[in-house]
C-alpha atoms as a PDB file:
ATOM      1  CA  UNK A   1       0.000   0.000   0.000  1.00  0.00           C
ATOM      2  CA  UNK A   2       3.056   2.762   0.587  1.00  0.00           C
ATOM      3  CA  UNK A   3       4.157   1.715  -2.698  1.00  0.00           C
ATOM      4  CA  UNK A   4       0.961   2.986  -4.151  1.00  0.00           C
ATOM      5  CA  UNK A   5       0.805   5.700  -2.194  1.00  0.00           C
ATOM      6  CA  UNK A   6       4.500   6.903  -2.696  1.00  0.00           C
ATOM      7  CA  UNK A   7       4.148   6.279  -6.343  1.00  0.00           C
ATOM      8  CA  UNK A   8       0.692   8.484  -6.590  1.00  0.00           C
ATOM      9  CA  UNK A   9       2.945  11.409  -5.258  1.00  0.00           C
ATOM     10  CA  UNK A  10       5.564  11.185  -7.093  1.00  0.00           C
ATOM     11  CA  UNK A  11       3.758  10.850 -10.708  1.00  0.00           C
ATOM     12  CA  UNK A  12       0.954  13.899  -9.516  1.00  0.00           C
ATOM     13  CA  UNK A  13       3.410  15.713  -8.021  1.00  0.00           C
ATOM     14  CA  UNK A  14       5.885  15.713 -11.301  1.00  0.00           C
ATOM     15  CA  UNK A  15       3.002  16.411 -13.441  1.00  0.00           C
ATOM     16  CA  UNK A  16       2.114  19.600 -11.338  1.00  0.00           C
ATOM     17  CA  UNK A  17       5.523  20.551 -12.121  1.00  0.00           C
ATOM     18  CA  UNK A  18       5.282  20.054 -15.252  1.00  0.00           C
ATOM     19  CA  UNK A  19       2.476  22.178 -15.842  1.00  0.00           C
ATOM     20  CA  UNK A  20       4.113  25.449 -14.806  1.00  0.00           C
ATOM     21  CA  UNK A  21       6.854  24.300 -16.773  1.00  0.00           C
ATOM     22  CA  UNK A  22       5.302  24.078 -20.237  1.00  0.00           C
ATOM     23  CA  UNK A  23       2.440  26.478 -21.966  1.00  0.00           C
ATOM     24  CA  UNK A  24      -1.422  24.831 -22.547  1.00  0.00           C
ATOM     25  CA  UNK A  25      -0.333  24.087 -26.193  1.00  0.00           C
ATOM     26  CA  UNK A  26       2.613  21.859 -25.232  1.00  0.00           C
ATOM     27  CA  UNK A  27       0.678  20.051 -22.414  1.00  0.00           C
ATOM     28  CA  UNK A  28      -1.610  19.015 -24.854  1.00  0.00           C
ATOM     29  CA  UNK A  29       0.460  17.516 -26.902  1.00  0.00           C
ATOM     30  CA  UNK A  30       2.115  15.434 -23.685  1.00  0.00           C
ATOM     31  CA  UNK A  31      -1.829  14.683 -22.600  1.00  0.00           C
ATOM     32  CA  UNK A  32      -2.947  13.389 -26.142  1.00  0.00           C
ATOM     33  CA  UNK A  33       0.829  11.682 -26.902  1.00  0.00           C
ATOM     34  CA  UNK A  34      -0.019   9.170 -24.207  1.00  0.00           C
ATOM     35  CA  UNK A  35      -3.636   9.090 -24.508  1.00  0.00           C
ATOM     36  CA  UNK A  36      -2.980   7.968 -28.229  1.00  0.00           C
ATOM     37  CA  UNK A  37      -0.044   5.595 -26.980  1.00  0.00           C
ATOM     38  CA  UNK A  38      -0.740   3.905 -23.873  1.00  0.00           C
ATOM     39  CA  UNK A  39      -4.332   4.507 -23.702  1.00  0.00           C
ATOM     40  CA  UNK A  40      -5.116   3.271 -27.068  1.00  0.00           C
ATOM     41  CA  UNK A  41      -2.461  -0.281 -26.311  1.00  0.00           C
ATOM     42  CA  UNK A  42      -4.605  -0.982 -22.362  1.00  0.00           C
ATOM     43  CA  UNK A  43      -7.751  -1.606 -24.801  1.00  0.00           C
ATOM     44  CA  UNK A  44      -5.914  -3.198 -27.540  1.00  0.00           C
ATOM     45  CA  UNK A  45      -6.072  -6.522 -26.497  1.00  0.00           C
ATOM     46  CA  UNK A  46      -9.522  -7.033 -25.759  1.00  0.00           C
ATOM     47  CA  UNK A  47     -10.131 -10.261 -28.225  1.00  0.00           C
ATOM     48  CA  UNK A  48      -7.168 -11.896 -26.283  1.00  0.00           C
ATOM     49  CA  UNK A  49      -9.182 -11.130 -22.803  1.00  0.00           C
ATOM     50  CA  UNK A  50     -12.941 -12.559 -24.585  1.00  0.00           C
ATOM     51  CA  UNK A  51     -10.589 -15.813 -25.628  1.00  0.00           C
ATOM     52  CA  UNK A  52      -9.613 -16.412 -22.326  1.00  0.00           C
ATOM     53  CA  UNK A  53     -13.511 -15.807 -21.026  1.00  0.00           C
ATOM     54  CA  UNK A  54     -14.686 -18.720 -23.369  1.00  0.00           C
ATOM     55  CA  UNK A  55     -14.022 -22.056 -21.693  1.00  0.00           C
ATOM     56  CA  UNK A  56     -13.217 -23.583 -24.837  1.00  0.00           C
ATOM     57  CA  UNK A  57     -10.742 -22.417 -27.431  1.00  0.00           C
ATOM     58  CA  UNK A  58     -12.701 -24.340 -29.860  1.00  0.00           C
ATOM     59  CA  UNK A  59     -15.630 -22.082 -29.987  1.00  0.00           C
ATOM     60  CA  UNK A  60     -13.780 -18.835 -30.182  1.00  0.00           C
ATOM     61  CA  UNK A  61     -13.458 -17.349 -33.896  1.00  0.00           C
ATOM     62  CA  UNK A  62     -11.541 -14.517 -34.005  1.00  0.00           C
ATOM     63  CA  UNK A  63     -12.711 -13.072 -37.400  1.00  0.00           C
ATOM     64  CA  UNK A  64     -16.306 -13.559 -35.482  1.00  0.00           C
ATOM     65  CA  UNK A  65     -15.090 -11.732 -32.318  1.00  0.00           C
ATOM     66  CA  UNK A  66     -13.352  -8.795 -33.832  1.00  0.00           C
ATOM     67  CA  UNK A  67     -16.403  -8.465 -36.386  1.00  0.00           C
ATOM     68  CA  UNK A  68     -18.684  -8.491 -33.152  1.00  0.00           C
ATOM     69  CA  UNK A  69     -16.034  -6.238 -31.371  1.00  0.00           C
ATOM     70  CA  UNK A  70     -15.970  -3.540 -34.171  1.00  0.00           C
ATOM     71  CA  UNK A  71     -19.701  -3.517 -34.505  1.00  0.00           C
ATOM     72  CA  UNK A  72     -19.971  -2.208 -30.795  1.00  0.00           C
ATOM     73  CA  UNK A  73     -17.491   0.035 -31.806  1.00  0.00           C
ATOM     74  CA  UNK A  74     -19.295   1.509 -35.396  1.00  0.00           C
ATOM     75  CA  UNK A  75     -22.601   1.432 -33.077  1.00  0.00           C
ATOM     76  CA  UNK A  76     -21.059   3.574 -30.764  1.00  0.00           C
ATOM     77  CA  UNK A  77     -19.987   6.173 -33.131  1.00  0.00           C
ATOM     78  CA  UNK A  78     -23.798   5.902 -34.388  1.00  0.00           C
ATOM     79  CA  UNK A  79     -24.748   6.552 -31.351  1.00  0.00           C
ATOM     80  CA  UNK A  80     -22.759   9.838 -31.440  1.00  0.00           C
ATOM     81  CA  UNK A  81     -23.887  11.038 -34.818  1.00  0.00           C
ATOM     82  CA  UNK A  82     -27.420  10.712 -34.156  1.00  0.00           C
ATOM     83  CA  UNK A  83     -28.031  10.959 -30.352  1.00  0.00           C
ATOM     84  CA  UNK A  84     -24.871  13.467 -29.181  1.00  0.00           C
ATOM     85  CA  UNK A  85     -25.832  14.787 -25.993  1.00  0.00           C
ATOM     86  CA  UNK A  86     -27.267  10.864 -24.711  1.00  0.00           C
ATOM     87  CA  UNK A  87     -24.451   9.394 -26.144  1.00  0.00           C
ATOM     88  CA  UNK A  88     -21.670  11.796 -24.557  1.00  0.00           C
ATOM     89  CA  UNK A  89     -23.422  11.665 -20.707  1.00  0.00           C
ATOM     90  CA  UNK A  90     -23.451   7.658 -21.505  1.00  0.00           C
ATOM     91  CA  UNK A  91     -19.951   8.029 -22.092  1.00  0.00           C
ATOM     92  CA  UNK A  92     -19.245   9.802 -18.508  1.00  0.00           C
ATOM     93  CA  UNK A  93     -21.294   7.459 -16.900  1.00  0.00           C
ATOM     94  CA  UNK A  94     -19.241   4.476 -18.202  1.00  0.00           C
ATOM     95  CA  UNK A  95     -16.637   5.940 -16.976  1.00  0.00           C
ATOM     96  CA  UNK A  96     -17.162   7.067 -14.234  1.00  0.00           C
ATOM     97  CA  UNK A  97     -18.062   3.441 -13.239  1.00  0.00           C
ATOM     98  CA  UNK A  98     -14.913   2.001 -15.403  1.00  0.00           C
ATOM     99  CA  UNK A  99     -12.206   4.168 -13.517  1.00  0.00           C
ATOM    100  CA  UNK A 100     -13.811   3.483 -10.317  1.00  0.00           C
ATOM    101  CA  UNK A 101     -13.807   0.449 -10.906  1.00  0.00           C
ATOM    102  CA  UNK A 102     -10.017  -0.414 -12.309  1.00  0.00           C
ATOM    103  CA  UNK A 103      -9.052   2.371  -8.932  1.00  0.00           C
ATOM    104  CA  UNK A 104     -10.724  -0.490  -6.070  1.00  0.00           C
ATOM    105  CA  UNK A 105      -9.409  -3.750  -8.053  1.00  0.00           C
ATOM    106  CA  UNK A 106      -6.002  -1.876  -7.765  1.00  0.00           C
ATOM    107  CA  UNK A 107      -6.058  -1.722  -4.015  1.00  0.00           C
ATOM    108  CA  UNK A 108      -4.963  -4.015  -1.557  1.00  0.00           C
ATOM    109  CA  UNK A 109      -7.916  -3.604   0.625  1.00  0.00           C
ATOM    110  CA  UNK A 110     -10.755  -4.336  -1.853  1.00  0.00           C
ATOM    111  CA  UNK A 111     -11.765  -7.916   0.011  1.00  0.00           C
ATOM    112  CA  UNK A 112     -12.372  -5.744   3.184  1.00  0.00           C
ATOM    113  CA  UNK A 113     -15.542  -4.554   1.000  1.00  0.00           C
ATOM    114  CA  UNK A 114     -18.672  -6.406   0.619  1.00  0.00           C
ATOM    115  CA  UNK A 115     -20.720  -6.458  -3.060  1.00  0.00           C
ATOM    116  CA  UNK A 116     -22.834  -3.057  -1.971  1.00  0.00           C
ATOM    117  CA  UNK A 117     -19.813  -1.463  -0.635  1.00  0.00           C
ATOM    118  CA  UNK A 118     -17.660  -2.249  -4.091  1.00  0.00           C
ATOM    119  CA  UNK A 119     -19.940  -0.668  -5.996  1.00  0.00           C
ATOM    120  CA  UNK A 120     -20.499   2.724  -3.706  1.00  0.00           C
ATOM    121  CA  UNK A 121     -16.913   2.921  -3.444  1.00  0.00           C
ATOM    122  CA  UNK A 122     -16.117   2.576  -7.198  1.00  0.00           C
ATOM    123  CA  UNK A 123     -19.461   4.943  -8.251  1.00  0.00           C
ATOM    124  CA  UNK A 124     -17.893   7.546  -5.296  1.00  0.00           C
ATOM    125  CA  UNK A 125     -14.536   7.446  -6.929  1.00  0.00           C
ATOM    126  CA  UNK A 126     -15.254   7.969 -10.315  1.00  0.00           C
ATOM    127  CA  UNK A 127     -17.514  10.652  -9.451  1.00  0.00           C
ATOM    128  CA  UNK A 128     -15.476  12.733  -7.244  1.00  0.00           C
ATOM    129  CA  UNK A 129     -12.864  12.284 -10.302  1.00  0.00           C
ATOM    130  CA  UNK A 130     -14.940  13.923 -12.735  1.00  0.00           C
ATOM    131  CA  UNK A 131     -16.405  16.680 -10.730  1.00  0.00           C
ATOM    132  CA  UNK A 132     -12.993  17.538  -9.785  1.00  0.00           C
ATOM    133  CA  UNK A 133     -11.847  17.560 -13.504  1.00  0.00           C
ATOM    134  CA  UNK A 134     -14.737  19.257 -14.655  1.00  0.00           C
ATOM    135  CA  UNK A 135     -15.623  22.355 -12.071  1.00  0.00           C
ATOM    136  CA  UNK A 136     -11.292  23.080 -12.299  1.00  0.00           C
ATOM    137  CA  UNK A 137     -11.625  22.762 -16.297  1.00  0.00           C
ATOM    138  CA  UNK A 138     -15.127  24.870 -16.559  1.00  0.00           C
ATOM    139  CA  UNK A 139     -14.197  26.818 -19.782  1.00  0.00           C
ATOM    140  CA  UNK A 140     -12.975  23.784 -21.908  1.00  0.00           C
ATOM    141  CA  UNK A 141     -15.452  21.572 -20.864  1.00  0.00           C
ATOM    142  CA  UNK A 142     -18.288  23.904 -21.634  1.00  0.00           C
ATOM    143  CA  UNK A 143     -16.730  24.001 -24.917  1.00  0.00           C
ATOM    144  CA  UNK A 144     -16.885  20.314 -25.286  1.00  0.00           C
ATOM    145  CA  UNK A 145     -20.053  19.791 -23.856  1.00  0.00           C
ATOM    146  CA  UNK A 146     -21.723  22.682 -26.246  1.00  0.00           C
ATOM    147  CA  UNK A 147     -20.327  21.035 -28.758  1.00  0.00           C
ATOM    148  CA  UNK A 148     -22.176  18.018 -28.365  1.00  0.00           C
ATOM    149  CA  UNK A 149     -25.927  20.809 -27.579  1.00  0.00           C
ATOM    150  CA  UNK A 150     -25.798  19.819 -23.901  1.00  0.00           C
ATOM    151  CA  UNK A 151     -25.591  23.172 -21.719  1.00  0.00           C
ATOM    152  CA  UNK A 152     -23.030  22.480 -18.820  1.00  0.00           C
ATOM    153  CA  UNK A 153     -23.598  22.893 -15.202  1.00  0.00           C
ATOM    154  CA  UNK A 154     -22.434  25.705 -13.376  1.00  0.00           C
ATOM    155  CA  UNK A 155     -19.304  25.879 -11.049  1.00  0.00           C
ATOM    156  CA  UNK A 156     -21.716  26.504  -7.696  1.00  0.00           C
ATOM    157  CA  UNK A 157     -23.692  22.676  -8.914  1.00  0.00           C
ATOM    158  CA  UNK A 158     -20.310  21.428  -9.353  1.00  0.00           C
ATOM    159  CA  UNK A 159     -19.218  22.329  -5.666  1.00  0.00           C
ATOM    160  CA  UNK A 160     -22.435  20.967  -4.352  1.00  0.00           C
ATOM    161  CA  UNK A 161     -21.767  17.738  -5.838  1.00  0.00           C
ATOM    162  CA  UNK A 162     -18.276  17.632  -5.037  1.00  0.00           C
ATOM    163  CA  UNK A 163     -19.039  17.983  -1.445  1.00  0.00           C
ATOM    164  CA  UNK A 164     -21.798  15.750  -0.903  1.00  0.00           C
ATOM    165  CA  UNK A 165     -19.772  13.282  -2.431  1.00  0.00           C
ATOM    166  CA  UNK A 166     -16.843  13.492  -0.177  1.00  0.00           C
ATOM    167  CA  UNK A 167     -18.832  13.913   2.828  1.00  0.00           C
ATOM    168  CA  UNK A 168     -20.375  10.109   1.810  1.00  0.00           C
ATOM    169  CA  UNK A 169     -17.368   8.447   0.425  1.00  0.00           C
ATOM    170  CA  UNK A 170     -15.175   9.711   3.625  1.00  0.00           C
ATOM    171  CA  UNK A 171     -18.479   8.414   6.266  1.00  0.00           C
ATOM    172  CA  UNK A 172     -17.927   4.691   4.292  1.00  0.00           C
ATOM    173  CA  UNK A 173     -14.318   4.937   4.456  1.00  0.00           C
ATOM    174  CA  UNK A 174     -14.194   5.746   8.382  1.00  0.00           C
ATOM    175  CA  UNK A 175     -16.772   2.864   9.650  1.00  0.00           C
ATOM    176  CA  UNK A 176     -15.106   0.239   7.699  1.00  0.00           C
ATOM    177  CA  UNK A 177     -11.797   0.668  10.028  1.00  0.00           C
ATOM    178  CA  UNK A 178      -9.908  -2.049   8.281  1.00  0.00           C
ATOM    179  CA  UNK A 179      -9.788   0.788   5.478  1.00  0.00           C
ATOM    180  CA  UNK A 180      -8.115   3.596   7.626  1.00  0.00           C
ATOM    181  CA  UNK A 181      -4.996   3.690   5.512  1.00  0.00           C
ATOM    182  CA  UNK A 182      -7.021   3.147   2.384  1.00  0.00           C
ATOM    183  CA  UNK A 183      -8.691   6.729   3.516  1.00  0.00           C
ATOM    184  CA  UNK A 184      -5.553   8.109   4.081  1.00  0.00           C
ATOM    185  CA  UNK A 185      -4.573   7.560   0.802  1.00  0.00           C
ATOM    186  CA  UNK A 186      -7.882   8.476  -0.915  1.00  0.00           C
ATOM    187  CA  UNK A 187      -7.447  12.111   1.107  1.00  0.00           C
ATOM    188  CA  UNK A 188      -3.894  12.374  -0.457  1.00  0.00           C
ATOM    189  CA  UNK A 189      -4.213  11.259  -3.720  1.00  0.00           C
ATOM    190  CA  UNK A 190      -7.418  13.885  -4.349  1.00  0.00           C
ATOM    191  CA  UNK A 191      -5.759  16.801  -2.716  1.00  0.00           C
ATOM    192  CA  UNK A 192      -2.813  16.602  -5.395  1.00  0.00           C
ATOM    193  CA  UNK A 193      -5.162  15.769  -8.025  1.00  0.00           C
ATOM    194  CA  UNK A 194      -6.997  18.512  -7.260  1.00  0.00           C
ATOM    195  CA  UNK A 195      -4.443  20.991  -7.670  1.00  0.00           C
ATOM    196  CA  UNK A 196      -3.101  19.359 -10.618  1.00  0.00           C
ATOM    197  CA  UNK A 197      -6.389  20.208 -11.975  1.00  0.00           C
ATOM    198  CA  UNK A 198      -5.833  24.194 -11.272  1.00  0.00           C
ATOM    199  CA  UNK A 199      -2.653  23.910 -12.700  1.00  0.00           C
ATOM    200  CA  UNK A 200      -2.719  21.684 -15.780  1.00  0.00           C
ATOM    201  CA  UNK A 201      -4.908  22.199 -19.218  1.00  0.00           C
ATOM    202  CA  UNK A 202      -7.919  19.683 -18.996  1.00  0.00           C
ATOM    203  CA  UNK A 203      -6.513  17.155 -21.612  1.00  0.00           C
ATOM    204  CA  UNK A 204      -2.979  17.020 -19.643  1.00  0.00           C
ATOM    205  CA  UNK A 205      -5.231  16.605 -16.013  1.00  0.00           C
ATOM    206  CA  UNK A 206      -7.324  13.867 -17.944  1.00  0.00           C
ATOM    207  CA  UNK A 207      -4.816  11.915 -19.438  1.00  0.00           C
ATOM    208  CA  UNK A 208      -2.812  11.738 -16.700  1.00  0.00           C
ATOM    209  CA  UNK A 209      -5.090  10.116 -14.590  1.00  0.00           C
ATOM    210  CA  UNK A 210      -6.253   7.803 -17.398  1.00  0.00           C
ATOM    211  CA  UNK A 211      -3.015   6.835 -18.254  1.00  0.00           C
ATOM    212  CA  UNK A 212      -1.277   6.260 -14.676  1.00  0.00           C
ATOM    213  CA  UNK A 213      -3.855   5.375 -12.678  1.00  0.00           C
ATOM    214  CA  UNK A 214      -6.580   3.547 -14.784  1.00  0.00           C
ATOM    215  CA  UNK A 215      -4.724   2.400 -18.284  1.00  0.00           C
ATOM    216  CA  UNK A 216      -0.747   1.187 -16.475  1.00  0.00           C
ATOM    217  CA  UNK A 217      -3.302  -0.654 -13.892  1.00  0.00           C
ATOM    218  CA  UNK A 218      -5.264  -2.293 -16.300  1.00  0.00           C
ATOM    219  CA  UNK A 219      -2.491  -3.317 -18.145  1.00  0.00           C
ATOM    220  CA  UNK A 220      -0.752  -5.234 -15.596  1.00  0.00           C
ATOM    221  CA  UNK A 221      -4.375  -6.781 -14.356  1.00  0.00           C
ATOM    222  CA  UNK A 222      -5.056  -7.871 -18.488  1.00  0.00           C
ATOM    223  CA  UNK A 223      -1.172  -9.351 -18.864  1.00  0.00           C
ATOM    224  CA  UNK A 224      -2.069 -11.342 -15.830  1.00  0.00           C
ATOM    225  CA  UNK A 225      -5.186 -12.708 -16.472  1.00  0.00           C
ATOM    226  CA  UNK A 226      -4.257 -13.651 -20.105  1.00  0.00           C
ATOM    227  CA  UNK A 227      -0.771 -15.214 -19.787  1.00  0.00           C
ATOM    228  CA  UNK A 228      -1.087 -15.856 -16.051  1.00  0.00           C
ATOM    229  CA  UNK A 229       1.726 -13.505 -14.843  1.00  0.00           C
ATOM    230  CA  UNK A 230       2.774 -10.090 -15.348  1.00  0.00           C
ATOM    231  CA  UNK A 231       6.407 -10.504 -15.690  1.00  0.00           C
ATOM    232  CA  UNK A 232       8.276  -8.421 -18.404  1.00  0.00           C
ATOM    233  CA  UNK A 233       8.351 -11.547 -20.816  1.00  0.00           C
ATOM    234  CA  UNK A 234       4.381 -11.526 -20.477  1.00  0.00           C
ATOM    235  CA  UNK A 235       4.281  -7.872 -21.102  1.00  0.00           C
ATOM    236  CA  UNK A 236       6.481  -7.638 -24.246  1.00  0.00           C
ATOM    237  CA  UNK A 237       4.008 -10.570 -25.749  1.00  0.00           C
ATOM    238  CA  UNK A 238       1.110  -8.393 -24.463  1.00  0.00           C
ATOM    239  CA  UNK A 239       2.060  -5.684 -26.799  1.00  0.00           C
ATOM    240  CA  UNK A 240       3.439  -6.877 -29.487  1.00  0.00           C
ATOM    241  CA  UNK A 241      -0.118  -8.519 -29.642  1.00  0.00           C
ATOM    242  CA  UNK A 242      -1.756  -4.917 -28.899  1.00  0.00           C
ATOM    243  CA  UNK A 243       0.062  -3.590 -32.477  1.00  0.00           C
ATOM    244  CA  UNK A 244      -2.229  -4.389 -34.591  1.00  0.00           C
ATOM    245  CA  UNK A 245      -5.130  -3.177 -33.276  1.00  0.00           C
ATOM    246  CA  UNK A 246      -3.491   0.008 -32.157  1.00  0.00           C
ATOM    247  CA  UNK A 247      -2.158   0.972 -35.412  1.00  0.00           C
ATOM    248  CA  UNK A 248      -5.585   0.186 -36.798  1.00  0.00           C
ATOM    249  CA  UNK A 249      -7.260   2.244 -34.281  1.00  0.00           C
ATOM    250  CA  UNK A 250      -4.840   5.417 -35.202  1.00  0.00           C
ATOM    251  CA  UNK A 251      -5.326   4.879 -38.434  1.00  0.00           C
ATOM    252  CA  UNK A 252      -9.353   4.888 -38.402  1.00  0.00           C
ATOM    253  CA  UNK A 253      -8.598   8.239 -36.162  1.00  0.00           C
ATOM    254  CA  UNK A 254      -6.990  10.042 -38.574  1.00  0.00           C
ATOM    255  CA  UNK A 255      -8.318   9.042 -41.368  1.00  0.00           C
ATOM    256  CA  UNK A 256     -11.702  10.158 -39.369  1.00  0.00           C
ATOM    257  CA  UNK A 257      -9.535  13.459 -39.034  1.00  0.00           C
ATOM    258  CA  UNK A 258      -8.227  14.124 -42.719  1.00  0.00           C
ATOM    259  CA  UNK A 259     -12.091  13.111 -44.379  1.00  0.00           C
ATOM    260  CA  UNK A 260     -14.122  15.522 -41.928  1.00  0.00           C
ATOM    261  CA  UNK A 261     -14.402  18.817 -42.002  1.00  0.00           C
ATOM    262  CA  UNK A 262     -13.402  19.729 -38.506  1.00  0.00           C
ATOM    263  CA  UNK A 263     -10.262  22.614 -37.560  1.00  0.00           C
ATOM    264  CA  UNK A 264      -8.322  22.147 -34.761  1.00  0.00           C
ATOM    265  CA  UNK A 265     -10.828  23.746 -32.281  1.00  0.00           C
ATOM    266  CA  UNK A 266     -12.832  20.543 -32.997  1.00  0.00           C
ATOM    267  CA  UNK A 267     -10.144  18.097 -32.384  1.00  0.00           C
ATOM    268  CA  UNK A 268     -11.384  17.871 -28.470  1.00  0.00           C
ATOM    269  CA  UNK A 269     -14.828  16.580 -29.518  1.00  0.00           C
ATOM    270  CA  UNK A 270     -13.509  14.302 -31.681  1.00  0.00           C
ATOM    271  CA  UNK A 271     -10.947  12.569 -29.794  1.00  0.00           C
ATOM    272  CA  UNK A 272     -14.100  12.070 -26.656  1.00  0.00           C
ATOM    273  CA  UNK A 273     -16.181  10.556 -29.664  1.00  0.00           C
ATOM    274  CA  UNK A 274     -13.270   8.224 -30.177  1.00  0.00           C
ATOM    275  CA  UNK A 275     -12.442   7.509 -27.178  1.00  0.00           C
ATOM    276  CA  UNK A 276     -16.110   6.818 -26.095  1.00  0.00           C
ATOM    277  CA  UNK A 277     -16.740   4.446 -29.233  1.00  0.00           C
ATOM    278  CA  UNK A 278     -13.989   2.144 -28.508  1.00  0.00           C
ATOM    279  CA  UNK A 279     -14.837   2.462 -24.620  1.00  0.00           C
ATOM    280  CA  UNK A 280     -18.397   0.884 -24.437  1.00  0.00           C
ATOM    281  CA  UNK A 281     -16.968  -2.513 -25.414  1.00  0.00           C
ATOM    282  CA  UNK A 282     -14.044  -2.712 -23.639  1.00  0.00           C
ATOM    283  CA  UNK A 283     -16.060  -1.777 -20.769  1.00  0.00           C
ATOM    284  CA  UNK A 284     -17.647  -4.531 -20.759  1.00  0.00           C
ATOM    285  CA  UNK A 285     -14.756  -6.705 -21.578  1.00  0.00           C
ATOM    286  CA  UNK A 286     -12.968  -5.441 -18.383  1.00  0.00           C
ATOM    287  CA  UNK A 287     -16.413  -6.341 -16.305  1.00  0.00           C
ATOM    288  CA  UNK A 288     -16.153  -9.434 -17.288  1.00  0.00           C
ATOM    289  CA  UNK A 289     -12.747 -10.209 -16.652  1.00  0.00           C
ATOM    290  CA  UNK A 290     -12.445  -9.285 -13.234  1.00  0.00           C
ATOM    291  CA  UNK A 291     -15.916 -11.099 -12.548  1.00  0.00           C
ATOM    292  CA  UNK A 292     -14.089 -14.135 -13.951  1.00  0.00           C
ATOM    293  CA  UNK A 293     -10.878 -13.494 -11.495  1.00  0.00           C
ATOM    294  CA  UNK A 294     -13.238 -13.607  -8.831  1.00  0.00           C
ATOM    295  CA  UNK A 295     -14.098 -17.125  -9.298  1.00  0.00           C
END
């Protein structure tokens, strides 16, 4: 657990650095670099994760799966086209429960919580994430949110919300005393986020989260589950499997890019559309896979 929380100080804490270091432009370009790198490979390998679900080898087609797979993914970009504002609050929702989720798997005190207490403490998270993203981020994200016709709330709502969440998440924390330290850690990790989220542009303050404390995670969890240690052996195989999805992905993106009519003020939009399409499935992927650990 020190580990964790040592290594949650060092990578905010360098970040926050960072951030008074180089101008909005340039942390963009560090936020969407590993956004497009290492968040792009953690999904990559999903087929490998639904072979490993199936019992037998025998049934899984792999032409079948990724057909299946990329269907999800063109309905999800459907989704977008069609039904923008539903689709992007779907998206936040997902997430919200998907980084809450990967956050309590991650921790060494997750089988001091019961089923009901899981799911609180992952829903808590995720929220408490976001609203800190979004009320320190208010101009940006009201671009990207009018974007997609939804009218964002104000920074007061945002506060609210914020508080009543901590206030709840901190009272579950306290009674279950076997998660004192857990708490502890919690306290520090948001208090450095927080500020990171003053400091940094909102793509920079997003990715870094999603990168070291949801996608690294996930990665080591997947490279587990599908070769049965995470060892570096494990984790070169894990990528060099991830390639060829990943280039595929990047290339769909910017293709996407070069064959719309979008300037760069509409990259942010786009990029959430992408990321949200290829989200939904692997989502669900993820669900699965940790139910399956479980058994």
């Amino acid at each position: 657990m020190a580990k964790i929380i040592i290594s949650r100080i060092v990578i905010t804490s360098f970040f926050i650095i960072l951030s008074y270091l180089l101008s909005a432009n340039y942390q963009d370009m560090v936020g969407f670099t590993l956004i497009l790198s290492i968040g792009l490979i953690h999904g990559a390998n999903d087929l490998l994760i639904i072979k490993k679900n199936i019992n037998s080898y025998r049934n899984f087609n792999q032409f079948k799966s990724f057909t299946a797979y990329f269907s999800v993914v063109l309905a999800g970009l459907i989704f977008f086209y069609f039904f923008p504002s539903l689709a992007l609050i779907s998206f936040i929702l997902v997430s919200v429960y998907h980084f809450g989720e990967q956050h309590i798997e991650a921790i060494p005190f997750n089988k001091y919580l019961n089923k009901s207490e899981r799911s609180i403490s992952i829903i808590f998270h995720g929220i408490l994430l976001f609203t800190i993203i979004f009320m320190n981020n208010t101009e940006a994200v009201t671009d990207v949110f009018s974007s997609f016709n939804i009218e964002f709330l104000n920074y007061n709502f945002l506060i609210i919300i914020l508080i009543i969440t901590l206030i709840l998440y901190v009272s579950i924390l306290i009674i279950k005393k076997d998660l004192q330290l857990f708490l502890i850690s919690e306290i520090l990790f948001f208090g450095l986020f927080y500020f990171l989220s003053i400091t940094s542009s909102l793509i920079l303050c997003f990715s870094v989260y999603f990168i070291f404390f949801h996608s690294i995670l996930s990665i080591k969890d997947q490279v587990k589950y599908i070769y049965g240690s995470n060892n570096s052996k494990s984790l070169k195989r894990y990528v060099k499997n991830s390639l060829p999805y990943f280039i595929l992905a990047l290339i769909f993106l910017i293709l996407f890019y070069i064959y719309t009519e979008i300037d760069n003020n509409d990259l942010l939009p786009i990029i959430f559309t992408f990321l949200a399409a290829i989200t939904f499935p692997h989502v669900l992927v993820i669900e699965k896979m940790y139910r399956t650990m479980k058994q």
